[in-house]
PDB file of N, CA and C in Angstrom:
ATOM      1  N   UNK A   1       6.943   0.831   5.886  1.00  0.00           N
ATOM      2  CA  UNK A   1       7.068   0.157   7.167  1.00  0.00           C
ATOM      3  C   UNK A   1       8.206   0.788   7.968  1.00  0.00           C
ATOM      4  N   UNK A   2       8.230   1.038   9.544  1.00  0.00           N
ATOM      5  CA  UNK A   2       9.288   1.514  10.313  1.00  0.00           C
ATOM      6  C   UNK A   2       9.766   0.503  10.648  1.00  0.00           C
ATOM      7  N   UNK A   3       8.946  -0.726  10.913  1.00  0.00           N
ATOM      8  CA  UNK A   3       9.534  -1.828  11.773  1.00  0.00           C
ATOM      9  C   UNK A   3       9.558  -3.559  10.537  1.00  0.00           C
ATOM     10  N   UNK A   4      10.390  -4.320  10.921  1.00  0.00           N
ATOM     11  CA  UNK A   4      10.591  -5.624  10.231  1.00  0.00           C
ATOM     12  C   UNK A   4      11.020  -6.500  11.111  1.00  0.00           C
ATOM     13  N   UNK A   5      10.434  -7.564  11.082  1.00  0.00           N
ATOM     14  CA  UNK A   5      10.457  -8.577  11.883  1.00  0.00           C
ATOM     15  C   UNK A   5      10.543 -10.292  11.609  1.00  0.00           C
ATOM     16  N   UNK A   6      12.008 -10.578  11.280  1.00  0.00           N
ATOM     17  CA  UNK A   6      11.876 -11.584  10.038  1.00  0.00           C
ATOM     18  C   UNK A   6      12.568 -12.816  11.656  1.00  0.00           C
ATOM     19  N   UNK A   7      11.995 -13.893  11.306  1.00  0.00           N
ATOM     20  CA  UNK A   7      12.183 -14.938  12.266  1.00  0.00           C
ATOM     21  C   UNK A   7      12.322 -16.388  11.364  1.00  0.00           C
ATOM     22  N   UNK A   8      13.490 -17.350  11.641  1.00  0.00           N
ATOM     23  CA  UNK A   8      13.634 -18.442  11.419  1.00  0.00           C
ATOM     24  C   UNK A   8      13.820 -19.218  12.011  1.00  0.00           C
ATOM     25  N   UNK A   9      12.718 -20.492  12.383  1.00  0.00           N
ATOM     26  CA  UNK A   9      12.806 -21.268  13.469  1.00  0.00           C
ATOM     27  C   UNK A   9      13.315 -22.803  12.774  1.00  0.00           C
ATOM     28  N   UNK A  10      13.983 -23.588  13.358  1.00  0.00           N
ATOM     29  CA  UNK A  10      14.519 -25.129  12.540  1.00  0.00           C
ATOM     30  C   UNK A  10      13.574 -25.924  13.594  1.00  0.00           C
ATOM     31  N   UNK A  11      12.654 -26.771  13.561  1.00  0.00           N
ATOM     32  CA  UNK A  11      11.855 -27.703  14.386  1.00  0.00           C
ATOM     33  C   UNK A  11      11.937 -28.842  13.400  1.00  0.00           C
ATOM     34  N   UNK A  12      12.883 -30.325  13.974  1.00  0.00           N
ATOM     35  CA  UNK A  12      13.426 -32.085  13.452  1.00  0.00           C
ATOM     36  C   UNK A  12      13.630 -31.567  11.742  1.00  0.00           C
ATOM     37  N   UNK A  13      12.774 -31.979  10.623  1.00  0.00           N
ATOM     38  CA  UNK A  13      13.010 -31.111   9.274  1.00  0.00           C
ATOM     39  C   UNK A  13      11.969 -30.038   8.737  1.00  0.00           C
ATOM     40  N   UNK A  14      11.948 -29.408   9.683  1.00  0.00           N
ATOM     41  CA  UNK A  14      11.054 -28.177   9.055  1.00  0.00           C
ATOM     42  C   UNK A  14      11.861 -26.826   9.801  1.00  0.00           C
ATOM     43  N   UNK A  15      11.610 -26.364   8.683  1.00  0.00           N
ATOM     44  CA  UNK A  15      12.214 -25.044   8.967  1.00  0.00           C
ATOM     45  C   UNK A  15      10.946 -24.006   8.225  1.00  0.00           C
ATOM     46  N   UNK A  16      11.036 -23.268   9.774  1.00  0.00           N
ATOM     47  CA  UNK A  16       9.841 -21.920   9.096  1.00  0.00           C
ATOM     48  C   UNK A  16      10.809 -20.326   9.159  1.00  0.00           C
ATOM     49  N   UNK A  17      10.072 -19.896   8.073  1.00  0.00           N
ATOM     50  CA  UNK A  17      10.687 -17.823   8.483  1.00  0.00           C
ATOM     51  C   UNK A  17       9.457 -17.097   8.174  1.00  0.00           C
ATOM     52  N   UNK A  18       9.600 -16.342   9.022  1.00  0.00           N
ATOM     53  CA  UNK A  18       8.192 -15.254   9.070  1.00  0.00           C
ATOM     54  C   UNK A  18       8.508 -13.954   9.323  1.00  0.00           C
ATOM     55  N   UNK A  19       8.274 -13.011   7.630  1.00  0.00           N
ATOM     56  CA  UNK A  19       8.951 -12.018   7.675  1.00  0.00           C
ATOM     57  C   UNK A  19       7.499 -11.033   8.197  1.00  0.00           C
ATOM     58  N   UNK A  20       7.275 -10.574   9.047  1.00  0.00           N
ATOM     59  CA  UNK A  20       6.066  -9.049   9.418  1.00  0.00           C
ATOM     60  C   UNK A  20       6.445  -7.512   9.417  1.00  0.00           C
ATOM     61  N   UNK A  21       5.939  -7.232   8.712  1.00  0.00           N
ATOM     62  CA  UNK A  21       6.223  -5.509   8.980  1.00  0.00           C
ATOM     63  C   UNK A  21       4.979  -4.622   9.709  1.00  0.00           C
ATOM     64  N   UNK A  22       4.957  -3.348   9.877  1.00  0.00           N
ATOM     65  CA  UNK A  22       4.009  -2.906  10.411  1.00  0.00           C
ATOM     66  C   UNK A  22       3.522  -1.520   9.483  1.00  0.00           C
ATOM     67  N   UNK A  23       4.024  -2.013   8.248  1.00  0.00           N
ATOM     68  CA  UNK A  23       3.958  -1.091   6.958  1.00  0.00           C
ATOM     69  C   UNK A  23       1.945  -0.600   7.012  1.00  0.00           C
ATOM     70  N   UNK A  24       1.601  -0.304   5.188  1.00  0.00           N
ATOM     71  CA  UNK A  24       0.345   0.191   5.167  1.00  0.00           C
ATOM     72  C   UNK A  24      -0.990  -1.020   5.072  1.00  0.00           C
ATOM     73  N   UNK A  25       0.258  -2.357   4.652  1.00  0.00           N
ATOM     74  CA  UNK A  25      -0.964  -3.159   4.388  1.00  0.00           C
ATOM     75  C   UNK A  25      -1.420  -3.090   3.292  1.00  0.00           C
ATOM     76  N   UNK A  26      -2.391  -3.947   2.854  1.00  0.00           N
ATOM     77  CA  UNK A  26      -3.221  -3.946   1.510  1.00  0.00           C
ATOM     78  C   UNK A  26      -3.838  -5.451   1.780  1.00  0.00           C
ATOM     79  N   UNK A  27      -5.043  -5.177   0.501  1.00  0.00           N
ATOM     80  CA  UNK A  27      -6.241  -6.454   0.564  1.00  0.00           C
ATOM     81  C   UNK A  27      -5.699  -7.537  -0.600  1.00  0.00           C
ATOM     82  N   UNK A  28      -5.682  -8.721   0.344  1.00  0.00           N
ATOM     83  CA  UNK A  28      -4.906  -9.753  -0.537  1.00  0.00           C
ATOM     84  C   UNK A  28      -6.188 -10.193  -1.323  1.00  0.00           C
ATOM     85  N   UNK A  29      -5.283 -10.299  -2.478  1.00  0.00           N
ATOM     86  CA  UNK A  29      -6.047 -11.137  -3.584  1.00  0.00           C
ATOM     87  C   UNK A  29      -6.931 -12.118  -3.420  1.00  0.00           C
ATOM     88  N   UNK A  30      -8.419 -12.362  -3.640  1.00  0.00           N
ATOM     89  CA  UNK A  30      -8.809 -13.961  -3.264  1.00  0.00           C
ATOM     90  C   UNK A  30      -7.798 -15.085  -3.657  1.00  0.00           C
ATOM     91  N   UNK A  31      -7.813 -14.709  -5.340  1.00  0.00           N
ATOM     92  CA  UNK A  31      -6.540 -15.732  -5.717  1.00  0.00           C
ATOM     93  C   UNK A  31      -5.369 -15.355  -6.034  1.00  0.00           C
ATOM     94  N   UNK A  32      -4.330 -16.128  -4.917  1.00  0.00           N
ATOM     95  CA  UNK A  32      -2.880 -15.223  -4.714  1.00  0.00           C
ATOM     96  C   UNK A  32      -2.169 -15.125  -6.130  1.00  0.00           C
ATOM     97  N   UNK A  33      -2.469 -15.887  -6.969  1.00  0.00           N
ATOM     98  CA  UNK A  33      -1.925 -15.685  -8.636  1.00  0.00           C
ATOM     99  C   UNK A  33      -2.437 -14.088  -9.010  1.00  0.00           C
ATOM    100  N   UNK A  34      -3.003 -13.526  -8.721  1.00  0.00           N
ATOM    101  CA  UNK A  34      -3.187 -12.472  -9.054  1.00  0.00           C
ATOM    102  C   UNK A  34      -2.192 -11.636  -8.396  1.00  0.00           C
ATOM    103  N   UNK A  35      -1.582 -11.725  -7.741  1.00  0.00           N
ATOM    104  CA  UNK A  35      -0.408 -10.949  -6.973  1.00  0.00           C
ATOM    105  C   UNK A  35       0.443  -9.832  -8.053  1.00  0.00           C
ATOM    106  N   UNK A  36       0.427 -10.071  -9.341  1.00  0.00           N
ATOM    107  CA  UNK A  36       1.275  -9.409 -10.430  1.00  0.00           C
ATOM    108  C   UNK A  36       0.019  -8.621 -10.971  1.00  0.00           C
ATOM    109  N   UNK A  37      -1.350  -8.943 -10.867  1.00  0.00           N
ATOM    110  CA  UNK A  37      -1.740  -7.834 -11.342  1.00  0.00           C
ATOM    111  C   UNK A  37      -2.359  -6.909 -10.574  1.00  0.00           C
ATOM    112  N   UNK A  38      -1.880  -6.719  -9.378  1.00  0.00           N
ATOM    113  CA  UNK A  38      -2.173  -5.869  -8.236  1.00  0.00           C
ATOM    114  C   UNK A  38      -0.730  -5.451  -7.946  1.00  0.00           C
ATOM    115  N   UNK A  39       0.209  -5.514  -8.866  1.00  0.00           N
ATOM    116  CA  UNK A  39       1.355  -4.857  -8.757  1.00  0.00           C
ATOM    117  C   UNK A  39       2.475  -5.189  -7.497  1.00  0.00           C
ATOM    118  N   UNK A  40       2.135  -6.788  -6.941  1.00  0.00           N
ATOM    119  CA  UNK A  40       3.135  -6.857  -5.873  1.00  0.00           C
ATOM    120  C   UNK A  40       3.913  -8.388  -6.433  1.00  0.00           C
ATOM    121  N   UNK A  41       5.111  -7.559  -7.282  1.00  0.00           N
ATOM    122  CA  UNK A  41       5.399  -8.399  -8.225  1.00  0.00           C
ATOM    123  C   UNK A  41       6.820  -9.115  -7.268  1.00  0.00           C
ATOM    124  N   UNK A  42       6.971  -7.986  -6.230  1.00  0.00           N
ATOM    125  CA  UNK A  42       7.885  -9.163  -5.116  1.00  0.00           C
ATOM    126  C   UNK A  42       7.277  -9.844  -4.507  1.00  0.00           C
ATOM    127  N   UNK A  43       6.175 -10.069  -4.199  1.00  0.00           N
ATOM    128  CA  UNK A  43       5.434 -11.497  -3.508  1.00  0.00           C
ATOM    129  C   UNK A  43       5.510 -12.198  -4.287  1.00  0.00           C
ATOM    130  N   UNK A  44       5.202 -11.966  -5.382  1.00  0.00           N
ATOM    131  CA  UNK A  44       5.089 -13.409  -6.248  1.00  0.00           C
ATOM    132  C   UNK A  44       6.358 -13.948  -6.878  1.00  0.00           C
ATOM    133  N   UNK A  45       7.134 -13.396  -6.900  1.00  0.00           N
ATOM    134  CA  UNK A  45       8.424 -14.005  -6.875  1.00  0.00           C
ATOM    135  C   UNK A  45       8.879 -14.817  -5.720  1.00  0.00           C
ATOM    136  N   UNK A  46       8.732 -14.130  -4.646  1.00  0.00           N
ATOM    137  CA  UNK A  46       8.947 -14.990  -3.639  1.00  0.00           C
ATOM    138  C   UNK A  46       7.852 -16.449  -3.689  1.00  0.00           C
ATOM    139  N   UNK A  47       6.778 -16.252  -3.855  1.00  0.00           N
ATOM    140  CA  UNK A  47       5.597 -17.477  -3.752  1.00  0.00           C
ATOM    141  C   UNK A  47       6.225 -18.275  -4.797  1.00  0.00           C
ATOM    142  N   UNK A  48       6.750 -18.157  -6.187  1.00  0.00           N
ATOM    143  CA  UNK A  48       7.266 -19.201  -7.222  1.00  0.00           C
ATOM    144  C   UNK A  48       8.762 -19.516  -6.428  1.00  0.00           C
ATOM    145  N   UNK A  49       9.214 -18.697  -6.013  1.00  0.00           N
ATOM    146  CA  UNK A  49      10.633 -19.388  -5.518  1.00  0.00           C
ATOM    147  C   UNK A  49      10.549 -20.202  -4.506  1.00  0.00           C
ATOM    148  N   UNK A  50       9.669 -20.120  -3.613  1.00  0.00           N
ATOM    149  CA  UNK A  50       8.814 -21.253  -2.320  1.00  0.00           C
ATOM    150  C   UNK A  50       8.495 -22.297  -3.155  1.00  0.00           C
ATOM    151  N   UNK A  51       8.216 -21.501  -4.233  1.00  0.00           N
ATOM    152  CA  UNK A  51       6.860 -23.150  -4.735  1.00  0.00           C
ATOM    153  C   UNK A  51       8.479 -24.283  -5.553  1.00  0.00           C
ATOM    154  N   UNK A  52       9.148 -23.753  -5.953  1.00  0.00           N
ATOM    155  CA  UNK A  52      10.270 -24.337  -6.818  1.00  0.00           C
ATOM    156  C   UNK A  52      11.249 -25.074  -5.735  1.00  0.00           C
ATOM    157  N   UNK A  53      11.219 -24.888  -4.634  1.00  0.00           N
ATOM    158  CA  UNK A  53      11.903 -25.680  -3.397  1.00  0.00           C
ATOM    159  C   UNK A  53      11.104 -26.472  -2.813  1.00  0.00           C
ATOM    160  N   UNK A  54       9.354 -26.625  -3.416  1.00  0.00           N
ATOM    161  CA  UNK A  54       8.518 -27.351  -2.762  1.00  0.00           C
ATOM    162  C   UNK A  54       8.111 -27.573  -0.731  1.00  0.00           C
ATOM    163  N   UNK A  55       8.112 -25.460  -0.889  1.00  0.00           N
ATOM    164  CA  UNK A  55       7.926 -25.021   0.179  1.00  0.00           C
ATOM    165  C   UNK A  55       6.470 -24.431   0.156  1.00  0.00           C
ATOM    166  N   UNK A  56       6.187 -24.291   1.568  1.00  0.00           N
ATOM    167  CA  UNK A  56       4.801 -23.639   1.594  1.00  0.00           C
ATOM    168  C   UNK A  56       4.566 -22.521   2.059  1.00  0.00           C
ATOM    169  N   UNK A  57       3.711 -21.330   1.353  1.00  0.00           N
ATOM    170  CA  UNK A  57       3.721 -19.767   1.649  1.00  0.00           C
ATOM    171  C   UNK A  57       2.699 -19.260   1.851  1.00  0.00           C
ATOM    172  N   UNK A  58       2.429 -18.703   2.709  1.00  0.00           N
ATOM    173  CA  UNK A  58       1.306 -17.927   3.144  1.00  0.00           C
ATOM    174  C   UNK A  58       1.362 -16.507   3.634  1.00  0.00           C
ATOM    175  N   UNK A  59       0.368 -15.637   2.745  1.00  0.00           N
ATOM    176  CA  UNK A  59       0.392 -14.098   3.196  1.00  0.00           C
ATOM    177  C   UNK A  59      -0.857 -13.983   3.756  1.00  0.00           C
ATOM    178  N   UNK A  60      -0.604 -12.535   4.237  1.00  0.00           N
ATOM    179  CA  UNK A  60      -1.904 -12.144   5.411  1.00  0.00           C
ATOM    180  C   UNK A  60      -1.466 -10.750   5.652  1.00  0.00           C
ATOM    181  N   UNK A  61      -2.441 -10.035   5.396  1.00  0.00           N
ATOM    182  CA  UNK A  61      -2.024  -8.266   4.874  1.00  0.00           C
ATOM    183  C   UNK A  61      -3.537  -7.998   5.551  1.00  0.00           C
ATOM    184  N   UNK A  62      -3.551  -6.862   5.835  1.00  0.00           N
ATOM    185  CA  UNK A  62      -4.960  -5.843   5.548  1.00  0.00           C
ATOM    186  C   UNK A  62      -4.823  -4.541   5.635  1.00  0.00           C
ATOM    187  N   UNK A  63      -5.509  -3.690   4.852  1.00  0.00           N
ATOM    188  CA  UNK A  63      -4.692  -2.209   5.066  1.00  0.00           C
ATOM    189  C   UNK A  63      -4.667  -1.968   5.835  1.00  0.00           C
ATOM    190  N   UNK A  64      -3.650  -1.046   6.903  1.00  0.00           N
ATOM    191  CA  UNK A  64      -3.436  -0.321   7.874  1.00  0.00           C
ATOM    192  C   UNK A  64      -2.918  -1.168   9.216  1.00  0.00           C
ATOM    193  N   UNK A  65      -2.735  -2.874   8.515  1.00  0.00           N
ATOM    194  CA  UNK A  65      -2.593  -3.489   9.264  1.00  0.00           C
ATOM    195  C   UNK A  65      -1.064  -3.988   9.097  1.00  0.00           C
ATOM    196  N   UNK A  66      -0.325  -3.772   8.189  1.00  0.00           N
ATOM    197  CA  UNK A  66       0.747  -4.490   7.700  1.00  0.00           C
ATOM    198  C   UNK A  66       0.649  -5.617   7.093  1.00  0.00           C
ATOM    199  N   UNK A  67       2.045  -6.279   6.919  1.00  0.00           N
ATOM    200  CA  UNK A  67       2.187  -7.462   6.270  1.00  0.00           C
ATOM    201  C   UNK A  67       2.786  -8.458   7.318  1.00  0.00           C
ATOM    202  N   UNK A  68       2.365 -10.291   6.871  1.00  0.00           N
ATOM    203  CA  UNK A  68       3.063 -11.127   7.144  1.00  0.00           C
ATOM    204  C   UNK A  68       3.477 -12.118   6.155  1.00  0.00           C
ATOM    205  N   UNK A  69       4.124 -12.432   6.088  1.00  0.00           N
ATOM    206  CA  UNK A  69       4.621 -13.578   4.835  1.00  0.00           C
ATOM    207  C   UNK A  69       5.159 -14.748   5.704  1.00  0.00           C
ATOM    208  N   UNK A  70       4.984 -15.913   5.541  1.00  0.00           N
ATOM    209  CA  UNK A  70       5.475 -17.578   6.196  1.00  0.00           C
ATOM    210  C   UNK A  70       5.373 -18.230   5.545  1.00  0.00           C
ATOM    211  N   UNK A  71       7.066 -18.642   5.169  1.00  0.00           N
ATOM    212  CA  UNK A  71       7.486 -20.086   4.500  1.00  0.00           C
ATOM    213  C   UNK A  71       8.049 -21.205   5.197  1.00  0.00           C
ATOM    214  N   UNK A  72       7.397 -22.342   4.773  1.00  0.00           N
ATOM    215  CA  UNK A  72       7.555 -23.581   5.978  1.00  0.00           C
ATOM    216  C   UNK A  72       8.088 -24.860   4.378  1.00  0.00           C
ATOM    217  N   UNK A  73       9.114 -24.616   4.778  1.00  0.00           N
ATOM    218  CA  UNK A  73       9.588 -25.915   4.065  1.00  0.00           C
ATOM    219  C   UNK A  73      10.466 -26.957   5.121  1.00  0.00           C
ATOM    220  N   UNK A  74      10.015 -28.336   4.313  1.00  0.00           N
ATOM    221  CA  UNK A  74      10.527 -29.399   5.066  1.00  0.00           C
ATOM    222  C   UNK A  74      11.367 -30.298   4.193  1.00  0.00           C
ATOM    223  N   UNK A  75      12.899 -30.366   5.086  1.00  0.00           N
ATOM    224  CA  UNK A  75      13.473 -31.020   3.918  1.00  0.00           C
ATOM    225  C   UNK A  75      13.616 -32.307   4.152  1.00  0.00           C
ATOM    226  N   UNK A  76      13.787 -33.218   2.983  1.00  0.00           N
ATOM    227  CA  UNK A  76      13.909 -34.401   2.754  1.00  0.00           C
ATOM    228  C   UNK A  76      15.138 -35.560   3.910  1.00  0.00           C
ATOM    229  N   UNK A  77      15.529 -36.977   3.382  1.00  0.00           N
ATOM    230  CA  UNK A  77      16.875 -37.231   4.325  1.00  0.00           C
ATOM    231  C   UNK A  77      17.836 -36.495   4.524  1.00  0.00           C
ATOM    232  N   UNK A  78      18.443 -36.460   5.474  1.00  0.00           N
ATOM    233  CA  UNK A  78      20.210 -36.067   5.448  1.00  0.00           C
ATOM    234  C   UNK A  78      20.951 -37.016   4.771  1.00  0.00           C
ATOM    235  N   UNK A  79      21.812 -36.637   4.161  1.00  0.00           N
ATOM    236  CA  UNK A  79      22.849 -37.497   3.118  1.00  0.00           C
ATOM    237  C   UNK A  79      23.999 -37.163   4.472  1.00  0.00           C
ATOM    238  N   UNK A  80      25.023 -37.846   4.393  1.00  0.00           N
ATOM    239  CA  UNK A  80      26.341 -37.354   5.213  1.00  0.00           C
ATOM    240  C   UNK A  80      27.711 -38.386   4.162  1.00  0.00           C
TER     241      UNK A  80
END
């Protein structure tokens, strides 16, 4: 990728980041658990570390198209 494009927006308790590149792309897995055996063993780290904060992740790739990755977690009360 030449270009990266990572964005974090805070909207009342949700907070989203959406990292895009304009890299080579590739064909996502039907089922994203397969992510380690298609060798993209940093997505899926990231997808268990989303999933362990009880955040939500979504990729969207196609070759020649780049990547996007978006995690939308919403957090619970404020304590003060």
């Amino acid at each position: 990728a030449r270009n990266v494009n990572i964005s974090l927006t805070h909207q009342e308790k949700r907070l989203t980041m959406v990292i895009e590149d304009d890299g080579e792309g590739f064909e996502v897995p039907d089922i994203q658990h397969s992510l380690t055996a298609t060798s993209h063993f940093g997505l899926a780290g990231m997808r268990e570390r989303v999933s362990l904060i009880g955040g939500e992740w979504s990729l969207k790739s196609a070759p020649g198209k780049g990547t996007s990755v978006k995690v939308v977690w919403s957090g619970g009360e404020e304590t003060h």
